[in-house]
N, C-alpha and C. Protein backbone atom coordinates (compact mmCIF):
# COMPACT_ATOMS: atom_id res chain seq x y z
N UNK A 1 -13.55 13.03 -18.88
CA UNK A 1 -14.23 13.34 -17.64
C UNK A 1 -13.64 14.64 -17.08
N UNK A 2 -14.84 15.33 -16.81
CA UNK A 2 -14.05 16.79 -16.16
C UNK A 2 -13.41 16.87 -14.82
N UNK A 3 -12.83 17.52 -13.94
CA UNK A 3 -12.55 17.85 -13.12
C UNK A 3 -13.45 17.56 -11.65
N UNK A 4 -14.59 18.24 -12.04
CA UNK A 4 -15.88 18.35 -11.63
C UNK A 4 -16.51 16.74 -11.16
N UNK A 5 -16.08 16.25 -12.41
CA UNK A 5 -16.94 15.06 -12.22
C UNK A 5 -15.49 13.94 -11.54
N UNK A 6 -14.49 13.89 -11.64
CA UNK A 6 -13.81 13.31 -10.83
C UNK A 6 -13.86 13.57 -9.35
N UNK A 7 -14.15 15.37 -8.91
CA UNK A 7 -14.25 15.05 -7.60
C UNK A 7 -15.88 14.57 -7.03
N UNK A 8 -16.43 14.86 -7.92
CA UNK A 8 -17.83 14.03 -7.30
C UNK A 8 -17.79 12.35 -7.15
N UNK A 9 -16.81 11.84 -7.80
CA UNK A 9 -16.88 10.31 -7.82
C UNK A 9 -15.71 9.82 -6.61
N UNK A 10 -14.81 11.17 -6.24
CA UNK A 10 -13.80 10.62 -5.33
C UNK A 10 -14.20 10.78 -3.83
N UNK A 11 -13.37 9.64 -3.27
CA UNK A 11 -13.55 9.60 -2.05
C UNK A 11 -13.85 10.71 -0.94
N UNK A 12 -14.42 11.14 0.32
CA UNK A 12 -14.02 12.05 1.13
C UNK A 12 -12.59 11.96 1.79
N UNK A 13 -11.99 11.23 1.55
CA UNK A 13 -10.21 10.99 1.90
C UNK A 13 -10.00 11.92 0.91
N UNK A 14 -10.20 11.27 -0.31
CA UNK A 14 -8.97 11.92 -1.52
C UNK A 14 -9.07 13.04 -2.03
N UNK A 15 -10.46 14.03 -1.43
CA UNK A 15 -10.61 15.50 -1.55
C UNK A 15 -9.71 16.03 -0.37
N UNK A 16 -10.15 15.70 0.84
CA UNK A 16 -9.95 16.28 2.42
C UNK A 16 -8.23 16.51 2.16
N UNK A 17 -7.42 14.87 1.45
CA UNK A 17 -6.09 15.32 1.83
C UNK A 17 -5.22 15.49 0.56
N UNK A 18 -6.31 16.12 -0.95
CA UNK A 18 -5.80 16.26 -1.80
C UNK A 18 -4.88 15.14 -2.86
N UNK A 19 -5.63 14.33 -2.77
CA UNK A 19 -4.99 13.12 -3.65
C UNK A 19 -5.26 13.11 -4.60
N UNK A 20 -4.43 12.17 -5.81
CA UNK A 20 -4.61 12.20 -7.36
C UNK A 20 -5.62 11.17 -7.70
N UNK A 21 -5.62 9.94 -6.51
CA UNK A 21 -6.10 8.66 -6.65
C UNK A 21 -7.82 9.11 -6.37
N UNK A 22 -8.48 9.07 -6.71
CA UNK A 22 -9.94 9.23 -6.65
C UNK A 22 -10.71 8.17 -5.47
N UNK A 23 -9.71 7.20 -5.30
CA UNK A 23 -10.31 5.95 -4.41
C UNK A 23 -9.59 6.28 -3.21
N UNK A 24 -8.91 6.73 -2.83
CA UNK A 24 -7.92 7.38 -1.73
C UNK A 24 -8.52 7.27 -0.25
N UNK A 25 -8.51 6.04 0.22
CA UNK A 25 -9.01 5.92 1.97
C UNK A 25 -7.92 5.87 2.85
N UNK A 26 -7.86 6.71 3.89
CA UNK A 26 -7.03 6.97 4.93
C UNK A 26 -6.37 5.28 5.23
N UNK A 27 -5.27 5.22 5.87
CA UNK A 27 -4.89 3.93 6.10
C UNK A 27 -5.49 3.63 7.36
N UNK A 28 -6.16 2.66 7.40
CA UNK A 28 -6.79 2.06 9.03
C UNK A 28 -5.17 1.95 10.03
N UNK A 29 -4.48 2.33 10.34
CA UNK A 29 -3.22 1.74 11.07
C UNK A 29 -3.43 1.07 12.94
N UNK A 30 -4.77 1.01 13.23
CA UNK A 30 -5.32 1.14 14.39
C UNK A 30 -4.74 1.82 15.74
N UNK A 31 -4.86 3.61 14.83
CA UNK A 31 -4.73 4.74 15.87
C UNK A 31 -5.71 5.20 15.91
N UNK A 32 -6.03 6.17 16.70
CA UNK A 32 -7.02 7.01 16.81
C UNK A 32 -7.11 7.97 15.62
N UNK A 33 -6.31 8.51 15.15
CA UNK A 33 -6.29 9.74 14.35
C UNK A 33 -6.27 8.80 12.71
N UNK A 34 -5.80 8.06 12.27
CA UNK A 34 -5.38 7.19 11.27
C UNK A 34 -3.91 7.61 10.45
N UNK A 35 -3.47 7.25 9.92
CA UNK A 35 -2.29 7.87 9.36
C UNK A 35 -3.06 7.58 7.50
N UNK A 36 -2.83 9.33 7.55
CA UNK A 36 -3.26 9.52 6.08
C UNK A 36 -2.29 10.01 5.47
N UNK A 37 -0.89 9.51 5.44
CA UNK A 37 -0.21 9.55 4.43
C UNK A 37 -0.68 8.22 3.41
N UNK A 38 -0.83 7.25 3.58
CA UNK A 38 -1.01 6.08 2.99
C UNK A 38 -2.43 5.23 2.94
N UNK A 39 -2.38 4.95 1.77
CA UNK A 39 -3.82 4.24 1.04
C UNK A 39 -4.25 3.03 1.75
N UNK A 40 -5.50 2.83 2.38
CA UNK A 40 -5.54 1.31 3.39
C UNK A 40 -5.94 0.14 1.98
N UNK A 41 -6.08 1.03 0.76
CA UNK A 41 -6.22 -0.17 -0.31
C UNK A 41 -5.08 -0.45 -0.75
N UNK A 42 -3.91 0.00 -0.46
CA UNK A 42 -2.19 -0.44 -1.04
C UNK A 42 -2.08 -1.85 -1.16
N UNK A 43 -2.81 -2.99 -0.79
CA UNK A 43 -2.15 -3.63 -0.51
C UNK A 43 -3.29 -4.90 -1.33
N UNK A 44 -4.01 -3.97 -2.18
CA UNK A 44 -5.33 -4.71 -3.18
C UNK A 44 -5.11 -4.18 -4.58
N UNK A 45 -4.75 -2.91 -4.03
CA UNK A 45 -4.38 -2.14 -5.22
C UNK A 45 -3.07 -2.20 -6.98
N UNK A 46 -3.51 -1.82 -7.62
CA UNK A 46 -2.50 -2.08 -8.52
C UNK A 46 -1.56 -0.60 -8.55
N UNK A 47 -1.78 0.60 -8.08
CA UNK A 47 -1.19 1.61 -7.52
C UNK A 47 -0.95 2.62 -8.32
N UNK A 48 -1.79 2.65 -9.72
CA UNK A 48 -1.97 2.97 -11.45
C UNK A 48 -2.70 3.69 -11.85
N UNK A 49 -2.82 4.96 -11.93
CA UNK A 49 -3.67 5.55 -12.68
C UNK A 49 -3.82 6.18 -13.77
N UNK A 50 -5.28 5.86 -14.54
CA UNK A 50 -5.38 6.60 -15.94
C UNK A 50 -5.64 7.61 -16.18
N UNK A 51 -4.45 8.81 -16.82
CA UNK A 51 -4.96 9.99 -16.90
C UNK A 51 -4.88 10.13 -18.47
N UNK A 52 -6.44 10.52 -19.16
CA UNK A 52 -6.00 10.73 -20.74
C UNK A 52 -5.89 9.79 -21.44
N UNK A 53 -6.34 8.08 -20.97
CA UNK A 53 -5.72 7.14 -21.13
C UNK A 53 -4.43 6.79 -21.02
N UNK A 54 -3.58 7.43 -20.41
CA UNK A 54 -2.27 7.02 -20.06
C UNK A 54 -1.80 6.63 -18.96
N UNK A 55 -1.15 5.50 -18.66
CA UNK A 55 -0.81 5.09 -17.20
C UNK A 55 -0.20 5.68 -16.57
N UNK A 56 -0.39 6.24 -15.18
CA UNK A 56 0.60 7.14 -14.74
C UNK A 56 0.80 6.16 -13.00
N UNK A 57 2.06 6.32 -13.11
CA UNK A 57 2.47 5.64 -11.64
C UNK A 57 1.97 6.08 -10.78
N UNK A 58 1.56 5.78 -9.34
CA UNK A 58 1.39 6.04 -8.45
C UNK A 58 2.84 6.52 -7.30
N UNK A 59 2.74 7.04 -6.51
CA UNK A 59 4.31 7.14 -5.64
C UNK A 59 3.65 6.15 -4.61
N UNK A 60 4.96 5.16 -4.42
CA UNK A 60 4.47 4.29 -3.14
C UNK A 60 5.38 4.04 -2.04
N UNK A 61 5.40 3.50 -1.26
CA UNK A 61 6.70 3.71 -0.54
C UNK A 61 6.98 2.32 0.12
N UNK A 62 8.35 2.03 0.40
CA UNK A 62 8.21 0.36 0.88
C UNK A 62 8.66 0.31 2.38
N UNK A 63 7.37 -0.24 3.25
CA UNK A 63 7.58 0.12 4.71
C UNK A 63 7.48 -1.54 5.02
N UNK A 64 8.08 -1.29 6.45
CA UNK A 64 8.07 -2.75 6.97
C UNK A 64 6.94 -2.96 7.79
N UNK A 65 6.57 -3.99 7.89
CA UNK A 65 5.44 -4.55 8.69
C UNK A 65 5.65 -5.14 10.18
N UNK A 66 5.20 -4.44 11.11
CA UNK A 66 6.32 -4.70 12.92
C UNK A 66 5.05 -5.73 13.13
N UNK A 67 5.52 -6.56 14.11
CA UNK A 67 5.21 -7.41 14.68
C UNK A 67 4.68 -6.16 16.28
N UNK A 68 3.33 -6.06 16.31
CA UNK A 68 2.96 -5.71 17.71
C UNK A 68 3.59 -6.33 18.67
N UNK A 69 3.88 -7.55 18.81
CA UNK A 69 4.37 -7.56 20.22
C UNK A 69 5.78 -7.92 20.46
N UNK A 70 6.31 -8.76 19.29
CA UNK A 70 7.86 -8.50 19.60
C UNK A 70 8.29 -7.12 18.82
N UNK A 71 7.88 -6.22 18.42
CA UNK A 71 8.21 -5.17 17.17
C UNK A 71 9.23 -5.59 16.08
N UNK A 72 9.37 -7.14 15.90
CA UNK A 72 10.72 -7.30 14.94
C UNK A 72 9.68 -7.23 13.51
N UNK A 73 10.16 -6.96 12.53
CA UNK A 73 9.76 -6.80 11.23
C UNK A 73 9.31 -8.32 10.60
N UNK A 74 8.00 -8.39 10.46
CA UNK A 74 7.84 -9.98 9.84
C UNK A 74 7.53 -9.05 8.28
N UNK A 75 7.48 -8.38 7.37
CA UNK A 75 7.55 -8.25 6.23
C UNK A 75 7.77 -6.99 5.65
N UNK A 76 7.57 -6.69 4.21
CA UNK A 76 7.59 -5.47 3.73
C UNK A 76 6.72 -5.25 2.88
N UNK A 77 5.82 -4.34 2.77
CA UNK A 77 4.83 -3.72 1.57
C UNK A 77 5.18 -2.90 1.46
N UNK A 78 4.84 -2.60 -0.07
CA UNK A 78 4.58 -0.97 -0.81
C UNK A 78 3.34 -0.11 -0.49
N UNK A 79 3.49 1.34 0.17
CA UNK A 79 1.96 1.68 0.49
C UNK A 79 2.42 2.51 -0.90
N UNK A 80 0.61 2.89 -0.75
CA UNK A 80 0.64 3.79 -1.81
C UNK A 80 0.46 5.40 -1.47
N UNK A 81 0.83 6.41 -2.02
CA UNK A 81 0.66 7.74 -1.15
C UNK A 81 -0.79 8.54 -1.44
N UNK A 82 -1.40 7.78 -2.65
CA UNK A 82 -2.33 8.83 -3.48
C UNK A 82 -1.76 9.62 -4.10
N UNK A 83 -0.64 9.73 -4.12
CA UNK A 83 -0.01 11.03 -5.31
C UNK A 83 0.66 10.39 -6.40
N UNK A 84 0.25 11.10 -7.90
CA UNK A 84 1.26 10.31 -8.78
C UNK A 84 2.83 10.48 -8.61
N UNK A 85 3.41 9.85 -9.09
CA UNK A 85 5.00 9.25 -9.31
C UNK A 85 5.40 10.48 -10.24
N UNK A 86 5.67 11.85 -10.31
CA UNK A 86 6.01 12.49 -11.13
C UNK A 86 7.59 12.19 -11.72
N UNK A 87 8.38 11.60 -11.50
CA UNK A 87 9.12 11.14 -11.59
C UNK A 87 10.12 10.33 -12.84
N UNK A 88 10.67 11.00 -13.84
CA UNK A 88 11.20 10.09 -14.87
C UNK A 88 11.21 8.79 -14.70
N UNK A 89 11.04 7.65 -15.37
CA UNK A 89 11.47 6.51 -15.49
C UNK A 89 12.81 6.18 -14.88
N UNK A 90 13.74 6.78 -15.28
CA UNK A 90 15.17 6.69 -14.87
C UNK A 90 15.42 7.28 -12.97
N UNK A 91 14.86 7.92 -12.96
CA UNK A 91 14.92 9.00 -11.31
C UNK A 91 14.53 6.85 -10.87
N UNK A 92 12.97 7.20 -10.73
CA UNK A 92 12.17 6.18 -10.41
C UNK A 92 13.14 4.58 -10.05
N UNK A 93 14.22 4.22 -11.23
CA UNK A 93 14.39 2.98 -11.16
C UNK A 93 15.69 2.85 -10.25
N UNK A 94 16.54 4.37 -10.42
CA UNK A 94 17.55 4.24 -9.17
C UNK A 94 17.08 4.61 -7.86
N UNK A 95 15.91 5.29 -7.34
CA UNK A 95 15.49 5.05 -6.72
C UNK A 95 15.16 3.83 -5.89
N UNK A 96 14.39 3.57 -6.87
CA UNK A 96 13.84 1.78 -6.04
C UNK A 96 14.53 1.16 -6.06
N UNK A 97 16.19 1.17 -6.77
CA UNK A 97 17.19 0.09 -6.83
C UNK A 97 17.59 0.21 -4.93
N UNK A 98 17.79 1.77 -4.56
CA UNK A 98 17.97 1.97 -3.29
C UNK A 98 17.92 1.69 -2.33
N UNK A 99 16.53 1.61 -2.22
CA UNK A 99 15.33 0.74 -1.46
C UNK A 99 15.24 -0.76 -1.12
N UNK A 100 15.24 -1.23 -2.74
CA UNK A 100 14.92 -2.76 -2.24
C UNK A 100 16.42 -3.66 -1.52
């Protein structure tokens, strides 16, 4: 598939803010403006894309989930950024060792 024809099939998110992910929708965060660092499908998503037939990671990031009215943290998800994971295997796994 050309170039061409990936951006005709991708989202108006994932042109506007330059994403790799073709499905790329702004995150609903219920602001006015939305926060488009992050995918509002992160959380349906498998975060994977095929380039060439080859799987290529997605970069995702692991944020906590606030409680609106007490703000204490009731969980944590991975968003996804729309950008691939350029990232060695090895970078990648001390990384996330970091994190979790």
């Amino acid at each position: 598939m050309s170039n061409e024809d990936k951006k005709r099939m991708a989202t108006s998110d994932a042109i506007k803010y330059h994403k790799d992910c073709k499905d790329f929708i702004c995150l609903n965060d219920g602001t006015i403006y939305r926060e488009c660092k992050y995918c509002d499908l992160s959380l349906s998503c498998q975060q994977v894309d095929i380039v060439d037939g080859v799987a290529v990671p997605m970069e995702s990031h692991y944020c906590p989930i606030v409680d609106p009215t007490t703000q204490k943290i009731v969980e944590w998800e991975y968003y996804c950024t729309g950008k691939h994971d350029t990232r060695s295997l090895k970078e990648r796994k001390e990384g996330d060792d970091k994190i979790s």
